[in-house]
Protein backbone atom coordinates (compact mmCIF):
# COMPACT_ATOMS: atom_id res chain seq x y z
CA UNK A 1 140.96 98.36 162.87
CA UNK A 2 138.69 100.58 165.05
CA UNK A 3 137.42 102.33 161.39
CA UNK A 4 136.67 98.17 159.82
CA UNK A 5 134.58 97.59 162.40
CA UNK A 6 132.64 100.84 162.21
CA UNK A 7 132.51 100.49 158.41
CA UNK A 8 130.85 96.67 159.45
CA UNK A 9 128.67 97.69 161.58
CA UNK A 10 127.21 100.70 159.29
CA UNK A 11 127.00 98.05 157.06
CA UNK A 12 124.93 95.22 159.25
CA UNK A 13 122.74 97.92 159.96
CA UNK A 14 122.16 98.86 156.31
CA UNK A 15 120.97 95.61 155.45
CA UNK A 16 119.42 94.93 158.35
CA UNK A 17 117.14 98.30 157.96
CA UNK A 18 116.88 98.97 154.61
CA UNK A 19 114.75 96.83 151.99
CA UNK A 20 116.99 94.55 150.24
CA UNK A 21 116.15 95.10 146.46
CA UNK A 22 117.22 92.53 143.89
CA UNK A 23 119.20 93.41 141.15
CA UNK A 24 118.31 92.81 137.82
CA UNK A 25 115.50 92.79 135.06
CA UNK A 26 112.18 91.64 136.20
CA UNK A 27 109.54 90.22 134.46
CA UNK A 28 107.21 93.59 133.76
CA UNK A 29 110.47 95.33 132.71
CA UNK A 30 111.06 92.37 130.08
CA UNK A 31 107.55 92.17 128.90
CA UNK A 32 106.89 96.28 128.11
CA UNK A 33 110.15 95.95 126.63
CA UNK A 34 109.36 93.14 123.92
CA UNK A 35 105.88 95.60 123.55
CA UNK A 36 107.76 98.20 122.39
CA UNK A 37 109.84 96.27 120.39
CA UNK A 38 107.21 94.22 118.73
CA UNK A 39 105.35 97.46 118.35
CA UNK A 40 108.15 99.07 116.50
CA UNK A 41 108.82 95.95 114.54
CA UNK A 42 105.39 95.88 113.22
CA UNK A 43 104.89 99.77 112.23
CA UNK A 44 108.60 99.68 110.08
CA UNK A 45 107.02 95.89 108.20
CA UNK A 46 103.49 97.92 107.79
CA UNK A 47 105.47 101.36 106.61
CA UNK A 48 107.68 98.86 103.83
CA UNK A 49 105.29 97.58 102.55
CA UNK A 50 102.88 100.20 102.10
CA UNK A 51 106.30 102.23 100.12
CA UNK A 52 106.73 99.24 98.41
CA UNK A 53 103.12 99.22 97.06
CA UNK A 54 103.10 103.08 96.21
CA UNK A 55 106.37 102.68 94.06
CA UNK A 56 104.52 100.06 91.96
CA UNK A 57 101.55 101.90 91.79
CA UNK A 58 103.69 104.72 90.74
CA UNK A 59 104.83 102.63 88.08
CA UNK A 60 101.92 101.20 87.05
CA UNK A 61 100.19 105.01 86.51
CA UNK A 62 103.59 106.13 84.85
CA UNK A 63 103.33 103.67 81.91
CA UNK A 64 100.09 104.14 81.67
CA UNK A 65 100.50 107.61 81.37
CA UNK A 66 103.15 106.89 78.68
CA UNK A 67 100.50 105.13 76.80
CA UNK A 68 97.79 107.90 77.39
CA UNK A 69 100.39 110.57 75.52
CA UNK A 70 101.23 107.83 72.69
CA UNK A 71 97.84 107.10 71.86
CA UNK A 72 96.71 111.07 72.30
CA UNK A 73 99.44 111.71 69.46
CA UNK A 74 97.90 108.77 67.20
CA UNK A 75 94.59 110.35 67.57
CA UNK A 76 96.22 113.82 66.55
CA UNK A 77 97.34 111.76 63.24
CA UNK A 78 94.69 109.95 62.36
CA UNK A 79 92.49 112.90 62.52
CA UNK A 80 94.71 114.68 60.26
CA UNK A 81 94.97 111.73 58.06
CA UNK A 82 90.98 111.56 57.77
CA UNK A 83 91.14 115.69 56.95
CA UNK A 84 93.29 115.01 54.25
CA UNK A 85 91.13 111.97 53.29
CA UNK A 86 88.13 114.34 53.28
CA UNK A 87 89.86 116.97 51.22
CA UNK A 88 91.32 114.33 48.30
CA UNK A 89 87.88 112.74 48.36
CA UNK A 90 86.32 116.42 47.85
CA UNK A 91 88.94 116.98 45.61
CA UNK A 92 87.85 113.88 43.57
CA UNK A 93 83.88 115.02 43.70
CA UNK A 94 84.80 118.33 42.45
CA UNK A 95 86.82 116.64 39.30
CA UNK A 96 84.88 114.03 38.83
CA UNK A 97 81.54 116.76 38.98
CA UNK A 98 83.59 118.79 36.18
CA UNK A 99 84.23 116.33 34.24
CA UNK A 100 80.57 114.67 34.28
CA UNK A 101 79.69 118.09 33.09
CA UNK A 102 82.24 118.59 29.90
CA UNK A 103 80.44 115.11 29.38
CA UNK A 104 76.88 116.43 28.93
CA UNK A 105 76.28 118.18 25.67
């Protein structure tokens, strides 16, 4: 009995000397805490978006690569097509000079 009412008393006196805190989340506490979360909200939206935009640009630069190679290899062609135009039309001259000549008496 003797050690309840000691155990009281140290009690009464704890209250009655020490600075009663409250318990709980105040309003700073709250308000930092939506900060950070609105802060790290925003940065993972901006950081999406800006992957999203490189994959498509990635895209965009890989077809047009694509079409860079195709149209390198037509120019390849046609400029072996017009060499071999070149040669049948010198080809032709050359005949058609000989031929002009067996002409001429």
């Amino acid at each position: 009995m003797q050690e309840e009412n000691i155990y009281q008393k140290d009690q009464e006196e704890l209250d009655k000397s020490s600075v009663h805190k409250e318990r709980g989340i105040d309003w700073i506490t709250i308000l930092s805490i939506s900060i950070v979360m609105f802060a790290v909200i925003s940065l993972s939206l901006i950081q999406t978006y800006i992957n999203k935009e490189i994959y498509y640009e990635s895209r965009e630069i890989s077809k047009i690569q694509k079409e860079y190679n195709i149209l390198k290899e037509e120019q390849v062609s046609l400029k072996n097509s017009i060499n071999h135009l070149r040669y049948e039309n010198l080809v032709v001259d050359m005949i058609s000079d000989i031929e002009a000549k067996k002409d001429m008496p």
